[in-house]
N, C-alpha and C. Protein backbone atom coordinates (compact mmCIF):
# COMPACT_ATOMS: atom_id res chain seq x y z
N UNK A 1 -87.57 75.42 -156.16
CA UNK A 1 -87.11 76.63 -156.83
C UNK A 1 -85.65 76.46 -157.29
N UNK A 2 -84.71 75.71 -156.47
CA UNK A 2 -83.60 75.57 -157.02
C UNK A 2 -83.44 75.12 -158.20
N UNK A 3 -84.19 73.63 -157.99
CA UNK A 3 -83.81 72.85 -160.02
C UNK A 3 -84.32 73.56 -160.71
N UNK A 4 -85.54 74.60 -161.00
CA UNK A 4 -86.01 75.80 -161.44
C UNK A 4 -84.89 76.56 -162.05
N UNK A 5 -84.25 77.23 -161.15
CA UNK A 5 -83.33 77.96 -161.14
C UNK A 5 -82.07 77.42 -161.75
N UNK A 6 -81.48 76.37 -161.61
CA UNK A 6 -80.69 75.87 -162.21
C UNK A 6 -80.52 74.92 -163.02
N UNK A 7 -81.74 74.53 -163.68
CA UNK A 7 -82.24 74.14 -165.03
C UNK A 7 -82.07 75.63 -166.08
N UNK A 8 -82.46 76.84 -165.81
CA UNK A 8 -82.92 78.00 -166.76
C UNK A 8 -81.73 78.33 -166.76
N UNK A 9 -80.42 78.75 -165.47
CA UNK A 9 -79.18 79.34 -165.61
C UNK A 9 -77.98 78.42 -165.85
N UNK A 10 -77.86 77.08 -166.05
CA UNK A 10 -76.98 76.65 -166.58
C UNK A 10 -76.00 76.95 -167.47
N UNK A 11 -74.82 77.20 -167.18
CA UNK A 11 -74.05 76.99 -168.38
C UNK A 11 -73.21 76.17 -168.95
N UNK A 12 -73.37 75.26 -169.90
CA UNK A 12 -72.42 74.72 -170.51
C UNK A 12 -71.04 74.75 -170.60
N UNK A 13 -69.67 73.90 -170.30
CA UNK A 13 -68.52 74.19 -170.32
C UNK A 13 -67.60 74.45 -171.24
N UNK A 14 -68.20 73.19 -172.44
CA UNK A 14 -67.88 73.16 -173.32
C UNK A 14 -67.63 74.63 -174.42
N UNK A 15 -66.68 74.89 -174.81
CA UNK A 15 -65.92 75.70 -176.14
C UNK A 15 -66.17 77.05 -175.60
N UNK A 16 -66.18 77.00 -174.45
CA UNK A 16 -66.87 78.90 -173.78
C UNK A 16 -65.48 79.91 -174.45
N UNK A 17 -64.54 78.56 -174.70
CA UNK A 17 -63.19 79.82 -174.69
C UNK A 17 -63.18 80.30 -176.03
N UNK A 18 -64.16 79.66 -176.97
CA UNK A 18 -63.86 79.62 -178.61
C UNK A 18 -65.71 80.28 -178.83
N UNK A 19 -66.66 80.29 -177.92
CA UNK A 19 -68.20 80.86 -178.25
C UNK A 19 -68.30 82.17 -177.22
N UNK A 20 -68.11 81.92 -176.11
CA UNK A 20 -68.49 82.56 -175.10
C UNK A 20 -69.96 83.04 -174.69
N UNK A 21 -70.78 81.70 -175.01
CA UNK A 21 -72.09 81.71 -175.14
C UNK A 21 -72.54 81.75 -173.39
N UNK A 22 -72.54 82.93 -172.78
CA UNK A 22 -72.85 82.75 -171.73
C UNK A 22 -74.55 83.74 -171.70
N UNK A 23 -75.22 83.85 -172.38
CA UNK A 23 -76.18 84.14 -172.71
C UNK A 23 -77.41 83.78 -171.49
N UNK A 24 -78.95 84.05 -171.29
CA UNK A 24 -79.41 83.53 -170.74
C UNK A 24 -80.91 83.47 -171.69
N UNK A 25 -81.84 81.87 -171.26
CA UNK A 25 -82.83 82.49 -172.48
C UNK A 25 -83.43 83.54 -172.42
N UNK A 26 -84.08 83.29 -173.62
CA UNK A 26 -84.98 84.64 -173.95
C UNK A 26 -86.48 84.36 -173.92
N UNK A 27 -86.70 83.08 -173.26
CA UNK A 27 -87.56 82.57 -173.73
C UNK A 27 -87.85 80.96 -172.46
N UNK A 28 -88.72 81.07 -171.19
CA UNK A 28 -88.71 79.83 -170.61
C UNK A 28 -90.32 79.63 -170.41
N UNK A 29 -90.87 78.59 -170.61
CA UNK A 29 -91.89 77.85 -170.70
C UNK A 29 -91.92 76.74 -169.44
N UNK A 30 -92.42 76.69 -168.70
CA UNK A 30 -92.82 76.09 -167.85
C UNK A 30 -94.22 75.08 -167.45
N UNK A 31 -94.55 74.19 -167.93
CA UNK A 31 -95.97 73.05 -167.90
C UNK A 31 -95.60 72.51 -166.71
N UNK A 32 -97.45 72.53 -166.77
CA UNK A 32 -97.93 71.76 -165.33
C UNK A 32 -99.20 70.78 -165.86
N UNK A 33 -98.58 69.36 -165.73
CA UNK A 33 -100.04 68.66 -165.99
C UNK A 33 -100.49 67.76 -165.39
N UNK A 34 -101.30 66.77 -165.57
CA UNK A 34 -102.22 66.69 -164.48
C UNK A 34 -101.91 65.10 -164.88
N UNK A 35 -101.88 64.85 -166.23
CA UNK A 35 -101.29 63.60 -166.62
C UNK A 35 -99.87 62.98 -166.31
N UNK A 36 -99.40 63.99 -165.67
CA UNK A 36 -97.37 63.94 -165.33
C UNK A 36 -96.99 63.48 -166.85
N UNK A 37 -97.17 63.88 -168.14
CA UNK A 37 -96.76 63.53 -169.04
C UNK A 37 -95.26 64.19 -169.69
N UNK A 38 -94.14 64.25 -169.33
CA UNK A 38 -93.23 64.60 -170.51
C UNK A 38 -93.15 65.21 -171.84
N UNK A 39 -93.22 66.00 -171.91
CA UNK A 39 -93.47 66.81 -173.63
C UNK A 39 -91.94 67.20 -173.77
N UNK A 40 -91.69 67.27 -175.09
CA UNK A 40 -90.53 67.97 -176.18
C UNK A 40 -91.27 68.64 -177.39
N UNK A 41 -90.81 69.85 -177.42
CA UNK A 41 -91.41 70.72 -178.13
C UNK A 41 -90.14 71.16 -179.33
N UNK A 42 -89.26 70.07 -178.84
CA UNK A 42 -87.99 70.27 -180.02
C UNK A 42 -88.48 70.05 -181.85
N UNK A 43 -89.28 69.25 -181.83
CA UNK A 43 -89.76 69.25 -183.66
C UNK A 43 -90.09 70.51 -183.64
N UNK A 44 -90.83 71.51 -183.29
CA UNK A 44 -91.17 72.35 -183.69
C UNK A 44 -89.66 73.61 -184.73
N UNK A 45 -88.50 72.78 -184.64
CA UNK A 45 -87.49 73.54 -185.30
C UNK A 45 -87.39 72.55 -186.62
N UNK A 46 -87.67 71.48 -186.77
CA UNK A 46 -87.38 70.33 -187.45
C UNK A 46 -87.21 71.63 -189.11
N UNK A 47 -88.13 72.61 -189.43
CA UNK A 47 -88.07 73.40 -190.17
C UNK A 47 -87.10 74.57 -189.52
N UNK A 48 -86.22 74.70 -189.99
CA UNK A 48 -85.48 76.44 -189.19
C UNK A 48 -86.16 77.66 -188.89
N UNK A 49 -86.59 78.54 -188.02
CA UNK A 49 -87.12 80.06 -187.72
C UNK A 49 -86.14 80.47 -188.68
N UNK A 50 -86.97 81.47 -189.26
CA UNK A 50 -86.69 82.29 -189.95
C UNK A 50 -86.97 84.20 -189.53
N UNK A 51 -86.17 84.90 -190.28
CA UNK A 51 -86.32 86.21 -190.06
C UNK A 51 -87.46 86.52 -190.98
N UNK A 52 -88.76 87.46 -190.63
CA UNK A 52 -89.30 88.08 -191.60
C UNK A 52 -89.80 89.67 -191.53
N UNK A 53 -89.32 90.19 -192.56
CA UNK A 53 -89.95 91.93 -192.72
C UNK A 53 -88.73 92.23 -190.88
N UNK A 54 -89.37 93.40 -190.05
CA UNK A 54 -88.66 93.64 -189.14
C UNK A 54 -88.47 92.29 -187.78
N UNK A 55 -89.04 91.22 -187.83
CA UNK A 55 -88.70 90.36 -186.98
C UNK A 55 -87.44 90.05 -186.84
N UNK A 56 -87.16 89.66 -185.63
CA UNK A 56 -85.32 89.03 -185.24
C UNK A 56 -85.83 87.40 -185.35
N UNK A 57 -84.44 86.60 -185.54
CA UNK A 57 -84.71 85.49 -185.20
C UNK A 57 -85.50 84.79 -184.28
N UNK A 58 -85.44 85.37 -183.01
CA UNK A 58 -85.95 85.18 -181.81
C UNK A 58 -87.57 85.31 -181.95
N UNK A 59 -87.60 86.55 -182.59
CA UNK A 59 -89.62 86.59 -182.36
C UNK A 59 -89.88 85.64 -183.38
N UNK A 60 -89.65 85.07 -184.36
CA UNK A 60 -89.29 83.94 -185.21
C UNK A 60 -89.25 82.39 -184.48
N UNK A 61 -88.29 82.24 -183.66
CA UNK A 61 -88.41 81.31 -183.06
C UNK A 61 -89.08 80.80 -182.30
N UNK A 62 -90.20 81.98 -181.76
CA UNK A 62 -90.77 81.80 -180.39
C UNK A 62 -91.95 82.00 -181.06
N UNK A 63 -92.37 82.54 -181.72
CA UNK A 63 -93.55 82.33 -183.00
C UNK A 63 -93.49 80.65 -183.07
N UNK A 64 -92.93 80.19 -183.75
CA UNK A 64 -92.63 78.88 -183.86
C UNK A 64 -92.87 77.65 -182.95
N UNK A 65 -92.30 78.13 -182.28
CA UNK A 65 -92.27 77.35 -180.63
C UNK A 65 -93.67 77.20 -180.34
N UNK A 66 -94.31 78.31 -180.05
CA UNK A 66 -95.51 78.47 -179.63
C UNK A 66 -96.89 77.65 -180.54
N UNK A 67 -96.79 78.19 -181.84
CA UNK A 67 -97.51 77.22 -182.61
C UNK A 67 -98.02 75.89 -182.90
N UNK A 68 -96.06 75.21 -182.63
CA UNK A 68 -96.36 73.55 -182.37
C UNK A 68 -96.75 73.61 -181.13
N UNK A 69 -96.86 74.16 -180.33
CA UNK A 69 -96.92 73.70 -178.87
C UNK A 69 -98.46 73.55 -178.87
N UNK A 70 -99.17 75.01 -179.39
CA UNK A 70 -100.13 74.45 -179.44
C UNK A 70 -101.05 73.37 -180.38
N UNK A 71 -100.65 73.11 -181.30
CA UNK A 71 -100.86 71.91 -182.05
C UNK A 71 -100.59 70.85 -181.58
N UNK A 72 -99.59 70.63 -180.68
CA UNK A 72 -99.33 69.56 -180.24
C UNK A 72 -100.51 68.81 -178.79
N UNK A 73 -101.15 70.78 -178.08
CA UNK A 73 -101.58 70.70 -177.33
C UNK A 73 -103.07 70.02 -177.47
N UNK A 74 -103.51 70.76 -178.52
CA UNK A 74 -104.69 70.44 -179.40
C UNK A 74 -105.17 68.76 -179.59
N UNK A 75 -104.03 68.37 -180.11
CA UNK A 75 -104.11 66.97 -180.82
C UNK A 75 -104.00 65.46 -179.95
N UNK A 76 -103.24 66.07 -178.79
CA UNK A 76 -103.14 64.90 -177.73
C UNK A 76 -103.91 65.24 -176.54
N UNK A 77 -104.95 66.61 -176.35
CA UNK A 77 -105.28 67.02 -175.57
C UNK A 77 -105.08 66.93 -174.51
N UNK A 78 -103.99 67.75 -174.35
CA UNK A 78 -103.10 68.42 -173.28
C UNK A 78 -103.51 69.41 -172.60
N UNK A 79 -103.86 69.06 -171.36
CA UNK A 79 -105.15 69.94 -170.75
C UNK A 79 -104.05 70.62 -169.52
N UNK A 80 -102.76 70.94 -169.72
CA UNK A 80 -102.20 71.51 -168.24
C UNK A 80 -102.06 73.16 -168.51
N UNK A 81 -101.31 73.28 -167.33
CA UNK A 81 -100.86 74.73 -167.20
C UNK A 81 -99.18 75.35 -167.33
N UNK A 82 -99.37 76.41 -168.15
CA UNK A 82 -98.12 77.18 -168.28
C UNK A 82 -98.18 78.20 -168.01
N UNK A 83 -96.59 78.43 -167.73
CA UNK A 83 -96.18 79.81 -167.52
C UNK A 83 -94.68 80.29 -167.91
N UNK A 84 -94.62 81.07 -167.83
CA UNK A 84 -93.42 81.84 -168.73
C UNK A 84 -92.66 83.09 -168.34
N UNK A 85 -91.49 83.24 -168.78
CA UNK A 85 -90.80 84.44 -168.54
C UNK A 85 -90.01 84.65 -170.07
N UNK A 86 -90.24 85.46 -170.81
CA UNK A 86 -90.39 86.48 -171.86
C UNK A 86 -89.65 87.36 -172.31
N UNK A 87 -88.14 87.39 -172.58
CA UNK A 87 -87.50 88.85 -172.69
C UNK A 87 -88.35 89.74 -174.44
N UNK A 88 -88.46 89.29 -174.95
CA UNK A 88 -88.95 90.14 -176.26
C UNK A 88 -90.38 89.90 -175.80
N UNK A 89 -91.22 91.33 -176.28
CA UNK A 89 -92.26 91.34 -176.31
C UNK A 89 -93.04 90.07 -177.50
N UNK A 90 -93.83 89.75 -177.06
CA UNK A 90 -94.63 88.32 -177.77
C UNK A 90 -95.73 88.59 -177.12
N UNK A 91 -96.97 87.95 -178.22
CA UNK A 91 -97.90 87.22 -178.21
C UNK A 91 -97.87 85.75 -177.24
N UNK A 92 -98.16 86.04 -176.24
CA UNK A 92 -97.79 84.38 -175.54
C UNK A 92 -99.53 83.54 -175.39
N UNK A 93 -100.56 82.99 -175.99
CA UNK A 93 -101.57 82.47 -175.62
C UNK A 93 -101.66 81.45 -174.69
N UNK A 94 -102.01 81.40 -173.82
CA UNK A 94 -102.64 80.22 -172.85
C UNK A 94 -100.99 80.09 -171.75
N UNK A 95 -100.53 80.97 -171.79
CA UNK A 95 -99.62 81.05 -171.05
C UNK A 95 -100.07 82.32 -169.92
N UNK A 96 -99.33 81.93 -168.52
CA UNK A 96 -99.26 82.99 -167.82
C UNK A 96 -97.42 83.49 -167.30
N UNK A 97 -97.50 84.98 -167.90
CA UNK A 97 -96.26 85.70 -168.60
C UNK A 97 -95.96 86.05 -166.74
N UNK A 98 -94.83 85.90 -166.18
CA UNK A 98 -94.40 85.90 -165.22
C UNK A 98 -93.44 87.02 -165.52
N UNK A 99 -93.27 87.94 -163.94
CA UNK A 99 -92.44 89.15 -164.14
C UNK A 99 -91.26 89.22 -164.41
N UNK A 100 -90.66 87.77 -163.50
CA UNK A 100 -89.47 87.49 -163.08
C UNK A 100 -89.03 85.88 -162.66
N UNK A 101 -88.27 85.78 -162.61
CA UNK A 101 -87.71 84.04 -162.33
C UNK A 101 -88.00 83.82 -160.79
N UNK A 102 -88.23 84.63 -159.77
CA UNK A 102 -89.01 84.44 -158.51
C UNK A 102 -90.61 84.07 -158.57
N UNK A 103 -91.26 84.95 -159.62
CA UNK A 103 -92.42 84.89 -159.89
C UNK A 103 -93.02 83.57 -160.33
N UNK A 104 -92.26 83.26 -161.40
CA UNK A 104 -91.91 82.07 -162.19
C UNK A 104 -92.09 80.81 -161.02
N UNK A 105 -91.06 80.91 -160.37
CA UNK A 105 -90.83 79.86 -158.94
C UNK A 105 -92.20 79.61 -158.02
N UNK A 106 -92.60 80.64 -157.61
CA UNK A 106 -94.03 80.93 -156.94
C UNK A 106 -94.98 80.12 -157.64
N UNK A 107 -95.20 80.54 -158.77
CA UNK A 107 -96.36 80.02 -159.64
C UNK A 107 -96.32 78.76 -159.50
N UNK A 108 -94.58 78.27 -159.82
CA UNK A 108 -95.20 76.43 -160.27
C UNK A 108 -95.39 76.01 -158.50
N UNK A 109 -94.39 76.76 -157.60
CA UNK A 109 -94.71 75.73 -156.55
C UNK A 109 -96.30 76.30 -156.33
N UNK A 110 -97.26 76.60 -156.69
CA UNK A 110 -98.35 76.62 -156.04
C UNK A 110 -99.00 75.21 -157.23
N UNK A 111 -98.86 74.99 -158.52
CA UNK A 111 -98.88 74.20 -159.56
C UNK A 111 -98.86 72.95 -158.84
N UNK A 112 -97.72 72.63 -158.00
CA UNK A 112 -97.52 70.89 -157.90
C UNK A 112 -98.09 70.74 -156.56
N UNK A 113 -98.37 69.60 -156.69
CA UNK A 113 -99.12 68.76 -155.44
C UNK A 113 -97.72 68.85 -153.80
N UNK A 114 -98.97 69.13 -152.79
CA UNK A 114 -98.46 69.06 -151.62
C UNK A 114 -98.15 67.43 -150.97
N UNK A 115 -96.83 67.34 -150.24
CA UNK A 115 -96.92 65.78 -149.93
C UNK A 115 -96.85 66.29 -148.71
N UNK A 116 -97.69 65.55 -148.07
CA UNK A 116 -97.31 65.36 -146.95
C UNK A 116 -97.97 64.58 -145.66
């Protein structure tokens, strides 16, 4: 739960005095697979989110996000499990939408294999 936790709340040091980007996402995705495979879901910006009609950037981006993800999921058949925590209301498919960043924590540790 910790690297959990302090993977999602990190903040960067850099230019805080000139951005003050102390923000938190809006948006965390969490995979569990069975292949231990590594995914980046970063091309999915390779085109910029855009605003459309009443959308914010954000439901834009996460529109986006979601799309390649599943295309990506589709095509290499990527058979794991996600879950998520959500500040804007979304459409999330094949995800399970977690209440809270405890919730979040719970889920994956039941996700990964017991050693022992």
């Amino acid at each position: 739960m910790a690297l959990l936790e302090a993977a999602i709340t990190a903040q960067p040091t850099g230019k805080q005095n000139t951005f003050a980007a102390y923000s938190l996402p809006d948006l965390v995705i969490v995979e569990v697979s069975p292949r231990n495979l590594p995914v980046s879901y970063v091309n999915a910006f390779l085109k910029p989110a855009r605003m459309r009609g009443e959308q914010t950037l954000m439901d834009g981006s996460i529109a986006q996000l979601l799309d390649y993800r599943e295309k990506v999921s589709k095509k290499f058949g990527l058979k794991g499990e996600g879950a998520c925590l959500c500040i804007p209301e979304a459409n999330l498919p094949g995800l399970n939408e977690m209440a809270n960043l405890d919730d979040l924590g719970q889920w994956l540790e039941k996700q990964l294999p017991v050693e022992g």
